[in-house]
N, C-alpha and C. Protein backbone atom coordinates (compact mmCIF):
# COMPACT_ATOMS: atom_id res chain seq x y z
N UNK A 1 0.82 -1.19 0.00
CA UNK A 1 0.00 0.00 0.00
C UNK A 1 0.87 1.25 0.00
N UNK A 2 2.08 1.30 0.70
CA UNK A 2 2.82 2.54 0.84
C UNK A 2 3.41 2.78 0.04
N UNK A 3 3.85 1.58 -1.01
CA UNK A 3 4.50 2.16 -2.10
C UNK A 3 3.62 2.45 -3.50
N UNK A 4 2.52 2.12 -3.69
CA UNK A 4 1.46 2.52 -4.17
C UNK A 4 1.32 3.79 -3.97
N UNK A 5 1.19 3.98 -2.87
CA UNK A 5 0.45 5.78 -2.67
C UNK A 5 1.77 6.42 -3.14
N UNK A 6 3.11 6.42 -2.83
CA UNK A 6 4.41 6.88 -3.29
C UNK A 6 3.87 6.92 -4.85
N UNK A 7 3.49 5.80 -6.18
CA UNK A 7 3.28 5.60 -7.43
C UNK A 7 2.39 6.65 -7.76
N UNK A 8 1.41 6.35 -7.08
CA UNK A 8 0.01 6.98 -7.16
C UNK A 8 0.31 9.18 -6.76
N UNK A 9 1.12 9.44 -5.72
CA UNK A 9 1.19 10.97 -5.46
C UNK A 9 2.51 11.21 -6.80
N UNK A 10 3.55 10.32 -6.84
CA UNK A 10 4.96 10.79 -7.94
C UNK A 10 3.97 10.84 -9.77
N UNK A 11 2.84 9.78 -9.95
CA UNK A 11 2.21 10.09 -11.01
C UNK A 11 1.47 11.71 -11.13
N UNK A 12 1.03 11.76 -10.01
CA UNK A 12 0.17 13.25 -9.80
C UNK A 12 1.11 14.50 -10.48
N UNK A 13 2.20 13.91 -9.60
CA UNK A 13 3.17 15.14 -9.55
C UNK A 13 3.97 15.50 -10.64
N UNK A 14 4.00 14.21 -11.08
CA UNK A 14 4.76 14.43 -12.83
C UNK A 14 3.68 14.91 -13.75
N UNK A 15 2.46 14.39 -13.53
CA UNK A 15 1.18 14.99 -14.24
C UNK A 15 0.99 16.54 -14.06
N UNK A 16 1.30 16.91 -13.12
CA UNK A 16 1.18 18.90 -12.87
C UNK A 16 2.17 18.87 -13.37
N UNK A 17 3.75 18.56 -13.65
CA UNK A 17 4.85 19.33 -13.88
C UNK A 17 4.65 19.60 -15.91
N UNK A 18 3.99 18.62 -15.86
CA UNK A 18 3.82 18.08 -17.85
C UNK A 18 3.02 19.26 -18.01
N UNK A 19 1.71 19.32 -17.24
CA UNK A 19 0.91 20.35 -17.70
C UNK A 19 1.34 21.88 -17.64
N UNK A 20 2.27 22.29 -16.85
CA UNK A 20 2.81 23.72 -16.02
C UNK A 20 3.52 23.54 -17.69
N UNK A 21 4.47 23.13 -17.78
CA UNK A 21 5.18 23.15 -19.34
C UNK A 21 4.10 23.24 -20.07
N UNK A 22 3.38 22.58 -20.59
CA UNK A 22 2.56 22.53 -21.69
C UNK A 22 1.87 23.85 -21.82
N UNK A 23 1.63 24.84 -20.53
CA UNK A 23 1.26 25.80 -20.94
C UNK A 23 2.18 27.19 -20.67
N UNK A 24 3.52 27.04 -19.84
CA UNK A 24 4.18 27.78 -19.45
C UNK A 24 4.73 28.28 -20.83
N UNK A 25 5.22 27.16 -21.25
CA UNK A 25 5.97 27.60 -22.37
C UNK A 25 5.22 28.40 -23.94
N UNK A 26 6.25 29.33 -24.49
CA UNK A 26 5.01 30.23 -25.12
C UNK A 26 4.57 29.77 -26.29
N UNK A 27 3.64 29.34 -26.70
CA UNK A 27 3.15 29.04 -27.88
C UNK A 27 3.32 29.51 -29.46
N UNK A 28 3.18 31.40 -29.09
CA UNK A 28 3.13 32.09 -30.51
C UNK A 28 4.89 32.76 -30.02
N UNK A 29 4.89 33.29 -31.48
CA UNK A 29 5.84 34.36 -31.70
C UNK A 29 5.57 35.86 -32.46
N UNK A 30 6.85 36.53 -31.97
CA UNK A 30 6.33 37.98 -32.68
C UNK A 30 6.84 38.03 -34.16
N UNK A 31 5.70 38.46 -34.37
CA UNK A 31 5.71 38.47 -36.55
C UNK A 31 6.88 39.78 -36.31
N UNK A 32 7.98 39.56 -37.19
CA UNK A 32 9.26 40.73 -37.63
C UNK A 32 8.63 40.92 -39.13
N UNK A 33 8.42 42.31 -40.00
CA UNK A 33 8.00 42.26 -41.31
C UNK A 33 8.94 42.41 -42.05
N UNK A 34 10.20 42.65 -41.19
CA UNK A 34 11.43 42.53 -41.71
C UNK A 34 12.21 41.08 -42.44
N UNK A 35 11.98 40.33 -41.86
CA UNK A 35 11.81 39.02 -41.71
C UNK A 35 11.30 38.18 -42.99
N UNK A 36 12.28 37.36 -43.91
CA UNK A 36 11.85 37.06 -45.34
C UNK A 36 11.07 36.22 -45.55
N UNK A 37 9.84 35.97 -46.32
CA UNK A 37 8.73 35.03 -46.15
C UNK A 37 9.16 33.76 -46.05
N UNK A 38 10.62 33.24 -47.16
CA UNK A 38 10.78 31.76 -46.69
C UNK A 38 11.41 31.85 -45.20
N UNK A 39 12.06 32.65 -44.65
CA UNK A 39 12.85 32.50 -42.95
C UNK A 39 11.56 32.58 -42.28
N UNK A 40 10.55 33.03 -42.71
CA UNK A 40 8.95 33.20 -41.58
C UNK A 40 8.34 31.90 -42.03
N UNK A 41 8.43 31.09 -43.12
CA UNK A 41 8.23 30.31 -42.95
C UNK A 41 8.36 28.64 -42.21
N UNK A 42 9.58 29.04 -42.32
CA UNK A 42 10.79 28.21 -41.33
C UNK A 42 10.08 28.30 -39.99
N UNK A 43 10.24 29.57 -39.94
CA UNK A 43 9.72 29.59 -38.25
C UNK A 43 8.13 29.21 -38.07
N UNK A 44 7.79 29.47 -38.80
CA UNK A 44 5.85 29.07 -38.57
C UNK A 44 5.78 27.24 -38.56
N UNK A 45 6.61 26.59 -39.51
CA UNK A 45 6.47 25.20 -39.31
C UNK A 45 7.47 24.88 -37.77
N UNK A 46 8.75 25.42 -37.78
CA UNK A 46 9.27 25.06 -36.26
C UNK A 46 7.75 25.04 -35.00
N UNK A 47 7.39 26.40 -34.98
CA UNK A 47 6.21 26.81 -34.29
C UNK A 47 5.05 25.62 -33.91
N UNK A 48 4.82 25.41 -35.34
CA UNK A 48 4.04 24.26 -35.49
C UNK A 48 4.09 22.99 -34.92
N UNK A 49 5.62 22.45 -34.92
CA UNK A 49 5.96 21.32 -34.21
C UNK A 49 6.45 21.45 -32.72
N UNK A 50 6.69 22.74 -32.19
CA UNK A 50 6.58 22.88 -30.68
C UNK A 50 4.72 22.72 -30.23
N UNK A 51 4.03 23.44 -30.77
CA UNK A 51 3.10 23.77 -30.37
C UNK A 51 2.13 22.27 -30.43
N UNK A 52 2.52 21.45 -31.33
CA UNK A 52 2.36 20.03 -31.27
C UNK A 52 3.02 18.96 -30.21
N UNK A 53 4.52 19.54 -29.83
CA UNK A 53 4.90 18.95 -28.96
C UNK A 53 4.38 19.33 -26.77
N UNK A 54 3.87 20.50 -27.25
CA UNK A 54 3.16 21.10 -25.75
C UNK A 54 1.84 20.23 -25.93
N UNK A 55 0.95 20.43 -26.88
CA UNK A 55 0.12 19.74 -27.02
C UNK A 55 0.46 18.08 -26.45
N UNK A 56 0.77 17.18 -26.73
CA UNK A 56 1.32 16.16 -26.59
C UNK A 56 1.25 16.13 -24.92
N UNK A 57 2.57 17.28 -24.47
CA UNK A 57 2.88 17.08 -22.60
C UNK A 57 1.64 17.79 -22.08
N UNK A 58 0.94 18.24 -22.61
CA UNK A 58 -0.46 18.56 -21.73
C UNK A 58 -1.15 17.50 -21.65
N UNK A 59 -1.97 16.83 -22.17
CA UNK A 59 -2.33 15.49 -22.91
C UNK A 59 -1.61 14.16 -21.98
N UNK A 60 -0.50 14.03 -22.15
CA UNK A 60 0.28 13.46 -21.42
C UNK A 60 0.02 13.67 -19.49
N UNK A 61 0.05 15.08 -19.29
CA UNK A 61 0.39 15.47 -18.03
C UNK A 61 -1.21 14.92 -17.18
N UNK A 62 -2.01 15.51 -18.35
CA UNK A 62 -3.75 15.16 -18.21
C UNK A 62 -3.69 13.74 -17.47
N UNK A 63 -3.05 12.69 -18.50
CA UNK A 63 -3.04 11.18 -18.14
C UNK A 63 -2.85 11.00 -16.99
N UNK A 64 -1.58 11.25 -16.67
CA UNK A 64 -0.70 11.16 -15.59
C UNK A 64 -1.71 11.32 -14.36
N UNK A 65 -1.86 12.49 -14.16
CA UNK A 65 -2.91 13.27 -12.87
C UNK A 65 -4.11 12.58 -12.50
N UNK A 66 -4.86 12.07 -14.04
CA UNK A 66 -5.77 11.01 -13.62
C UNK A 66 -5.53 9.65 -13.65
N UNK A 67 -4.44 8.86 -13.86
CA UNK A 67 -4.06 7.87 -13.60
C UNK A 67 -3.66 7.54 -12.32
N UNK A 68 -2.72 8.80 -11.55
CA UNK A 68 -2.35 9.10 -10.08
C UNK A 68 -3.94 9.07 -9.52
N UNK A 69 -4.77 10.11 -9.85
CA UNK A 69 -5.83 9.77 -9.23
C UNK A 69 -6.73 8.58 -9.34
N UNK A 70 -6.94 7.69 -9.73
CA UNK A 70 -7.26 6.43 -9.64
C UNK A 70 -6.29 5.65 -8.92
N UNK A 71 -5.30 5.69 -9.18
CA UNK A 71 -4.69 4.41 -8.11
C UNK A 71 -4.88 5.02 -6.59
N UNK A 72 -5.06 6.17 -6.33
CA UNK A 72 -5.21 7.04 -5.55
C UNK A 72 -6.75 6.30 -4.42
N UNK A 73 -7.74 6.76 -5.39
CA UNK A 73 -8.78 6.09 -5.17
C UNK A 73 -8.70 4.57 -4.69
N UNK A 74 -8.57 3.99 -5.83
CA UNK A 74 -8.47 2.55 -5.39
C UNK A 74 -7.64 2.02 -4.25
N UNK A 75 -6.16 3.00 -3.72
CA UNK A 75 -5.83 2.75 -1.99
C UNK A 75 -6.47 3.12 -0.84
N UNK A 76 -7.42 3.74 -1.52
CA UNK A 76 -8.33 5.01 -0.38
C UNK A 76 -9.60 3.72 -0.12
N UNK A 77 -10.34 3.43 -1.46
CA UNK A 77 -11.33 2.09 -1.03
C UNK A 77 -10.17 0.60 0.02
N UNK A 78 -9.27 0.61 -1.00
CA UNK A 78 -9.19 -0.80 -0.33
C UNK A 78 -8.93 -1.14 1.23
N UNK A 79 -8.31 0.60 1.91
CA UNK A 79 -7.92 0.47 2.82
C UNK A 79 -8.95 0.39 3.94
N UNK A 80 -10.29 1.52 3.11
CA UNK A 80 -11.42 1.66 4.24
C UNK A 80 -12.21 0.01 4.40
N UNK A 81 -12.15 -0.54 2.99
CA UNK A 81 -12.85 -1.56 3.35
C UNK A 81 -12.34 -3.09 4.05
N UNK A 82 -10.97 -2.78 4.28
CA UNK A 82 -10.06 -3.79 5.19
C UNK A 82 -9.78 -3.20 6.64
N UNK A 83 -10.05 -1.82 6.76
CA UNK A 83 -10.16 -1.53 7.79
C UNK A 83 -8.90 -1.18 8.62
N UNK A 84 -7.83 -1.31 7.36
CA UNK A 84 -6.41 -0.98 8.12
C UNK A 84 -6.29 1.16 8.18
N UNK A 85 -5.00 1.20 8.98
CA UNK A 85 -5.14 2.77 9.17
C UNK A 85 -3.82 2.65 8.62
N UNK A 86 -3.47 3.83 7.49
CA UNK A 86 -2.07 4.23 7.00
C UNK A 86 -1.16 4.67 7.83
């Protein structure tokens, strides 16, 4: 059971850290008009594949938090209904 709840709070916790990234980090950039349409283009597909990769660790972090919370749950039932105290 104790190392469960250890699985169950370190899933939680990696699940908030995925999501804090997924949105900490900045999504857009500032348009330069200086800036030559193929080099802005460069950067709009880079853009593209970060903003796919935050996508992803949000998504990810989502899992995590509710996966932690279910095993979470399920130590919380098994314990009340065996009647042991943590």
């Amino acid at each position: 059971v104790d190392w469960c709840l250890g699985v169950a709070l370190g899933a939680m916790i990696i699940g908030i850290v995925f999501v804090m990234l997924g949105y900490i980090v900045p999504r857009e950039y500032e348009r330069d008009p200086d800036i030559p349409a193929r080099k802005m283009e460069a950067i709009e597909k880079y853009y593209i594949q970060v903003n796919n990769a935050l996508d992803a660790f949000t998504v990810a972090g989502m899992s995590l938090i509710t996966l932690g919370a279910v095993i979470l749950a399920v130590i919380v039932t098994v314990v009340f209904c065996e009647g042991e105290i943590l």
